[in-house]
C-alpha atoms as a PDB file:
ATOM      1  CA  UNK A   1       0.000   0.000   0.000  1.00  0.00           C
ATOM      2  CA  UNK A   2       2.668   2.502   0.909  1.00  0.00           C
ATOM      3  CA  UNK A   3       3.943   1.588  -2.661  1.00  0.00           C
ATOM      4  CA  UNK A   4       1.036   2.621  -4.348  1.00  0.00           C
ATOM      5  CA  UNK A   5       1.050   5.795  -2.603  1.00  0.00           C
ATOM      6  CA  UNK A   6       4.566   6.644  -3.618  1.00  0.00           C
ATOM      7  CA  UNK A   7       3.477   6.478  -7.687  1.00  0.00           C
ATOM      8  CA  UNK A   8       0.043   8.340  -6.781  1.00  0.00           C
ATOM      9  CA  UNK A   9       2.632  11.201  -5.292  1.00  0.00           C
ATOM     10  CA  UNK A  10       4.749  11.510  -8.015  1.00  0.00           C
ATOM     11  CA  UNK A  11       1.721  11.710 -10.688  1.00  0.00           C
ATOM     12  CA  UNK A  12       0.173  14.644  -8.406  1.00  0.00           C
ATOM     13  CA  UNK A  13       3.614  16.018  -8.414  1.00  0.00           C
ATOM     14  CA  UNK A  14       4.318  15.921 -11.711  1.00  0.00           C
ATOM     15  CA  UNK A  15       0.224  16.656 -13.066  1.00  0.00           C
ATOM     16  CA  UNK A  16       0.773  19.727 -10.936  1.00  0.00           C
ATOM     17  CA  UNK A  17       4.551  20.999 -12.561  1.00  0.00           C
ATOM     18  CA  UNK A  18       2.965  20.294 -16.337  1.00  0.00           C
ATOM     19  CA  UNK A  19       0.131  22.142 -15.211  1.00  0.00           C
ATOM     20  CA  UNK A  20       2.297  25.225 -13.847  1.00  0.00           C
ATOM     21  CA  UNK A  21       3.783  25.194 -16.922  1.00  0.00           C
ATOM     22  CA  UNK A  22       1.552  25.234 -19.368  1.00  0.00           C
ATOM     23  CA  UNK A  23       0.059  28.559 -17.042  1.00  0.00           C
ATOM     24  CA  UNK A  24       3.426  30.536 -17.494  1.00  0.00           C
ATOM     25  CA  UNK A  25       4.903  29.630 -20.889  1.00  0.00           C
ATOM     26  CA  UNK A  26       2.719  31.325 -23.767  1.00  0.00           C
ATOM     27  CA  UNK A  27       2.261  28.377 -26.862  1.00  0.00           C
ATOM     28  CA  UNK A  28       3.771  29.080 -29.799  1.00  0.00           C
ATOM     29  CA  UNK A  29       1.174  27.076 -31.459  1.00  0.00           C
ATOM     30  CA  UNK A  30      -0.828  29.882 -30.956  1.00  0.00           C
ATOM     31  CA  UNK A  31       0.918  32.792 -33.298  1.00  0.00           C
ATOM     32  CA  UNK A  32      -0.841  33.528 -36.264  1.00  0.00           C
ATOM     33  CA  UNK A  33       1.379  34.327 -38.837  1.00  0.00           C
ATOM     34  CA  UNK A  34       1.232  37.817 -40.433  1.00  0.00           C
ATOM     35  CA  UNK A  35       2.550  36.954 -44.145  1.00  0.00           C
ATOM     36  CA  UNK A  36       0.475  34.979 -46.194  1.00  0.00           C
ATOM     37  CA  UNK A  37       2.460  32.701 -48.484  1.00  0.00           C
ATOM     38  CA  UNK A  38       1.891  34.654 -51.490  1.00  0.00           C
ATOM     39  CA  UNK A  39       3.300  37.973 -50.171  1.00  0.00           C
ATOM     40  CA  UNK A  40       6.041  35.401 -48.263  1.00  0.00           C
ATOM     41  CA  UNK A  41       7.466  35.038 -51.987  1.00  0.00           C
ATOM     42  CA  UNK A  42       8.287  38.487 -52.295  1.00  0.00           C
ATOM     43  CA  UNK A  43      11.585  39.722 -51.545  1.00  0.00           C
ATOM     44  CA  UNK A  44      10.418  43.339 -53.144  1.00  0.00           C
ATOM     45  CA  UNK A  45       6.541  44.203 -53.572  1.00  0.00           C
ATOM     46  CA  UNK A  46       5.200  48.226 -54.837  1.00  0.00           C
ATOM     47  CA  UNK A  47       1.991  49.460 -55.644  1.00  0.00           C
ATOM     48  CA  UNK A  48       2.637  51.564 -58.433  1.00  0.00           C
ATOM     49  CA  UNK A  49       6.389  51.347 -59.404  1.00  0.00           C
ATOM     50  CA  UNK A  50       9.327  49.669 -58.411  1.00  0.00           C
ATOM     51  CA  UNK A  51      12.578  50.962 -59.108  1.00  0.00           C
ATOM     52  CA  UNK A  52      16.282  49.153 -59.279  1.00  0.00           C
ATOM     53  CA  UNK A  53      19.254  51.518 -59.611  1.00  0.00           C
ATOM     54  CA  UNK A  54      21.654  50.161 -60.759  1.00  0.00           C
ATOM     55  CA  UNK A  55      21.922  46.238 -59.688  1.00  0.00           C
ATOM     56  CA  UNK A  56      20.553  43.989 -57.237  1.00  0.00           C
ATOM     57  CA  UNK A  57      21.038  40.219 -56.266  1.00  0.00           C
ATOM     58  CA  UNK A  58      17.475  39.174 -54.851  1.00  0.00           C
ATOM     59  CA  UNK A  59      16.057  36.299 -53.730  1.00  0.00           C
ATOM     60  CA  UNK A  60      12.434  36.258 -53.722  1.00  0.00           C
ATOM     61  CA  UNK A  61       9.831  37.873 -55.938  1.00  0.00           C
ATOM     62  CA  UNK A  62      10.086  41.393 -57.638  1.00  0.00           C
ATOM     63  CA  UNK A  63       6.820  42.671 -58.258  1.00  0.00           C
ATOM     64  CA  UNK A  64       4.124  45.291 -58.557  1.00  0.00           C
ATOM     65  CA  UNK A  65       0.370  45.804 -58.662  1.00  0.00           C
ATOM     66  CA  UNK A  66      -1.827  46.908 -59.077  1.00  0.00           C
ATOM     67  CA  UNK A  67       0.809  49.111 -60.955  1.00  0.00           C
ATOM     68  CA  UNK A  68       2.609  47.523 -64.059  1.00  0.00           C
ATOM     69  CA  UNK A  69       6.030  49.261 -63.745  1.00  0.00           C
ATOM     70  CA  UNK A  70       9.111  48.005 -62.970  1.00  0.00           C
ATOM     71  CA  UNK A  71      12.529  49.991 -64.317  1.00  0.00           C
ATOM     72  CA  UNK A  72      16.270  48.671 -64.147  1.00  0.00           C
ATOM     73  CA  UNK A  73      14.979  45.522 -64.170  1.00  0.00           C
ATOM     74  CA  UNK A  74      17.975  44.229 -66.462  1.00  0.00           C
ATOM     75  CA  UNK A  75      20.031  45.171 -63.610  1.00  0.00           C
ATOM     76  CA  UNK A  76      18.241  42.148 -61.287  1.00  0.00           C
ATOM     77  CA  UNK A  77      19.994  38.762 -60.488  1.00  0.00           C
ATOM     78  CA  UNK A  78      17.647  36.319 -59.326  1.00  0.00           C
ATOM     79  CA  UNK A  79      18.707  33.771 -56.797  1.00  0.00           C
ATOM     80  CA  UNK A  80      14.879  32.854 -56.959  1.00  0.00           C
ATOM     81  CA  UNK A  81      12.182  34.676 -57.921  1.00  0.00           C
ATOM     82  CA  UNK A  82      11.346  36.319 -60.919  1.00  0.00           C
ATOM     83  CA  UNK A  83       9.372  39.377 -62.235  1.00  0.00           C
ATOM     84  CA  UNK A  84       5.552  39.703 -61.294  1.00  0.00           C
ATOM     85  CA  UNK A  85       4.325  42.520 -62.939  1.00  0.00           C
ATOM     86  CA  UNK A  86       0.702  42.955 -62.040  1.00  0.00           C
ATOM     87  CA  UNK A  87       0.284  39.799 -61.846  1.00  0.00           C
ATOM     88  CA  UNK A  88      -2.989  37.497 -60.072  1.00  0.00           C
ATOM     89  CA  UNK A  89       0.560  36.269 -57.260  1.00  0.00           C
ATOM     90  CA  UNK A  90       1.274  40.138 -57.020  1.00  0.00           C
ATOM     91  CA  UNK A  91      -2.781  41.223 -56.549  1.00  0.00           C
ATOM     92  CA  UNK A  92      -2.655  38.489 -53.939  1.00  0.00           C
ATOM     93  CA  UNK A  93       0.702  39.119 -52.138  1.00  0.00           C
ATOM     94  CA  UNK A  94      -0.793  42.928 -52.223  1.00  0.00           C
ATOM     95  CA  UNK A  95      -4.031  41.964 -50.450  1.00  0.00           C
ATOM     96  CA  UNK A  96      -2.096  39.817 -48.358  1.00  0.00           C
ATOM     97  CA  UNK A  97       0.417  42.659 -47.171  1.00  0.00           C
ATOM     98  CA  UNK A  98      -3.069  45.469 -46.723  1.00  0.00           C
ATOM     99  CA  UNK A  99      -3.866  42.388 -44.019  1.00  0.00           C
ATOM    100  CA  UNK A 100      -0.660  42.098 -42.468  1.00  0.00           C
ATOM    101  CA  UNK A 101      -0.557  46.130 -42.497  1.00  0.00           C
ATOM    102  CA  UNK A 102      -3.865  46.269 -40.661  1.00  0.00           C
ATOM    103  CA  UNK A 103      -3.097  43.455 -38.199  1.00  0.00           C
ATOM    104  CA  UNK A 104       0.088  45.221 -37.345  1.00  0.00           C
ATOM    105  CA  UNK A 105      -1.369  48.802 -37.024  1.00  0.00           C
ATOM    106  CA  UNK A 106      -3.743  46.646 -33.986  1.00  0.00           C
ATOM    107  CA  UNK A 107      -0.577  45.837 -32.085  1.00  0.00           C
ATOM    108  CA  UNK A 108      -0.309  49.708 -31.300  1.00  0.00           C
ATOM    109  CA  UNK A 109       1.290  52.823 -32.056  1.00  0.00           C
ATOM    110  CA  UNK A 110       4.917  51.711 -33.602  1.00  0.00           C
ATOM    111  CA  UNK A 111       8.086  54.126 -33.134  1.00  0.00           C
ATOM    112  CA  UNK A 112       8.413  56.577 -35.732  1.00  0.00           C
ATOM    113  CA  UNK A 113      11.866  56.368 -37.422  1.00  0.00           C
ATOM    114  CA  UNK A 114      13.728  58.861 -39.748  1.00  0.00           C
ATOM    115  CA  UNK A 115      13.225  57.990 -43.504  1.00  0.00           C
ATOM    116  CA  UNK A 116      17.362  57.126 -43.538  1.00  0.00           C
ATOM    117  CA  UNK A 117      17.847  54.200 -41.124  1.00  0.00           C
ATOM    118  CA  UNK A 118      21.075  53.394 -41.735  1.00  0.00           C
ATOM    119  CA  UNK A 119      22.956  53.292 -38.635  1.00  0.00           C
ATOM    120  CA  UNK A 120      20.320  52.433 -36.346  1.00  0.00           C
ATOM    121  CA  UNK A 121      19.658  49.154 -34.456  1.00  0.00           C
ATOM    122  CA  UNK A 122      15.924  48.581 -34.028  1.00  0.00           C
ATOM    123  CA  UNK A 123      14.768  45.981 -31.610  1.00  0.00           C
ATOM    124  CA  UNK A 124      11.161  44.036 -31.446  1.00  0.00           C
ATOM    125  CA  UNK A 125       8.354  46.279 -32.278  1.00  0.00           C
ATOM    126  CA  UNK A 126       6.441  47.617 -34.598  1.00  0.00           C
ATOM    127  CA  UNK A 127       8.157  50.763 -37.122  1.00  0.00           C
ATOM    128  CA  UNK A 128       6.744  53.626 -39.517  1.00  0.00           C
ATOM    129  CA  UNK A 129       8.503  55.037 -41.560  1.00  0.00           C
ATOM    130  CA  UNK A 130       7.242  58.902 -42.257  1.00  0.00           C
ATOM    131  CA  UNK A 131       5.590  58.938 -45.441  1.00  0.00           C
ATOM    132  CA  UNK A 132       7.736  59.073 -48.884  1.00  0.00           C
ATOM    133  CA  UNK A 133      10.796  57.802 -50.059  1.00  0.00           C
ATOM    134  CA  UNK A 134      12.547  55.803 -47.418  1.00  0.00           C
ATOM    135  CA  UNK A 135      16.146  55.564 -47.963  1.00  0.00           C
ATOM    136  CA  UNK A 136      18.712  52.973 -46.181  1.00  0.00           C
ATOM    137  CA  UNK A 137      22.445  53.884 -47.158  1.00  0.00           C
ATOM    138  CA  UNK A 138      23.737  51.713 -44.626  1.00  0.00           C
ATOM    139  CA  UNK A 139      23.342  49.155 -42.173  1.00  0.00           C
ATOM    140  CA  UNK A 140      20.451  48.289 -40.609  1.00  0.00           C
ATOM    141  CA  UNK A 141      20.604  46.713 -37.543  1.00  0.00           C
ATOM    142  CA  UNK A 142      18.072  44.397 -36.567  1.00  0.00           C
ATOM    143  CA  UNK A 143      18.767  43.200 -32.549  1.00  0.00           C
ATOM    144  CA  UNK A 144      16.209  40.257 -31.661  1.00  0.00           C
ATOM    145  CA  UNK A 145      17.495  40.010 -28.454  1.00  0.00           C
ATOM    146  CA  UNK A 146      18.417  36.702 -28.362  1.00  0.00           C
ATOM    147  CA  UNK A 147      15.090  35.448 -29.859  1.00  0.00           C
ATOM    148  CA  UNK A 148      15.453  33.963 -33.840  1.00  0.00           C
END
């Protein structure tokens, strides 16, 4: 008898640490992912235009929509990807990316940045860039803390 009391302890004990954790540690089964796969694809996505000066080595989708233009385009070296100029993948990735947008602008107010960011390290959070050309002539550091 004092056997079977000795497993019933331990299966209390350990019912009760599995249910302590499952209180403290947040599932990552639960994220819902902002990118749907069609905007995933993209490396580059524009509404109206999207420019390449002079070269570029990308990986990932160039595209545009519901625009149609996309200059210096010779000067583009796909490691994957190619050229989706108004396109039914770029309407999709663009409908995909007002979704993540809106899901985004839910989390809160984000930090607003200078339109340059080179030379600044940017942790977790949600950025906006001030409205027009944004320009990075540097490095960009992106610091996740720890957490890929």
């Amino acid at each position: 008898m004092t056997h079977h009391r000795k497993y019933l302890s331990s299966s209390v004990v350990a019912i009760t640490a599995f249910a302590a954790l499952l209180l403290c540690d947040p599932s990552r089964g639960l994220a819902v992912p902002l990118l749907g796969s069609d905007l995933e694809s993209f490396a580059v996505l524009g509404a109206t235009t999207v420019t390449n000066v002079p070269t570029s080595t990308i990986s990932g989708n160039v595209g545009v929509s519901p625009g149609t233009a996309i200059t210096g385009s010779a000067g583009i070296v796909f490691t994957s990807g190619s050229l989706q100029a108004n396109t039914a993948l770029a309407a999709a990735a663009q409908g995909q990316l007002t979704n993540a947008k809106t899901s985004l602008g839910l989390l809160g107010p984000g930090t607003l940045e200078p339109a340059n960011l080179a030379g600044l390290t940017l942790f977790p959070g949600v950025y906006t860039v001030p409205a027009g050309v944004s320009n990075l002539t540097g490095t960009l550091t992106l610091d996740g803390q720890g957490n890929a």
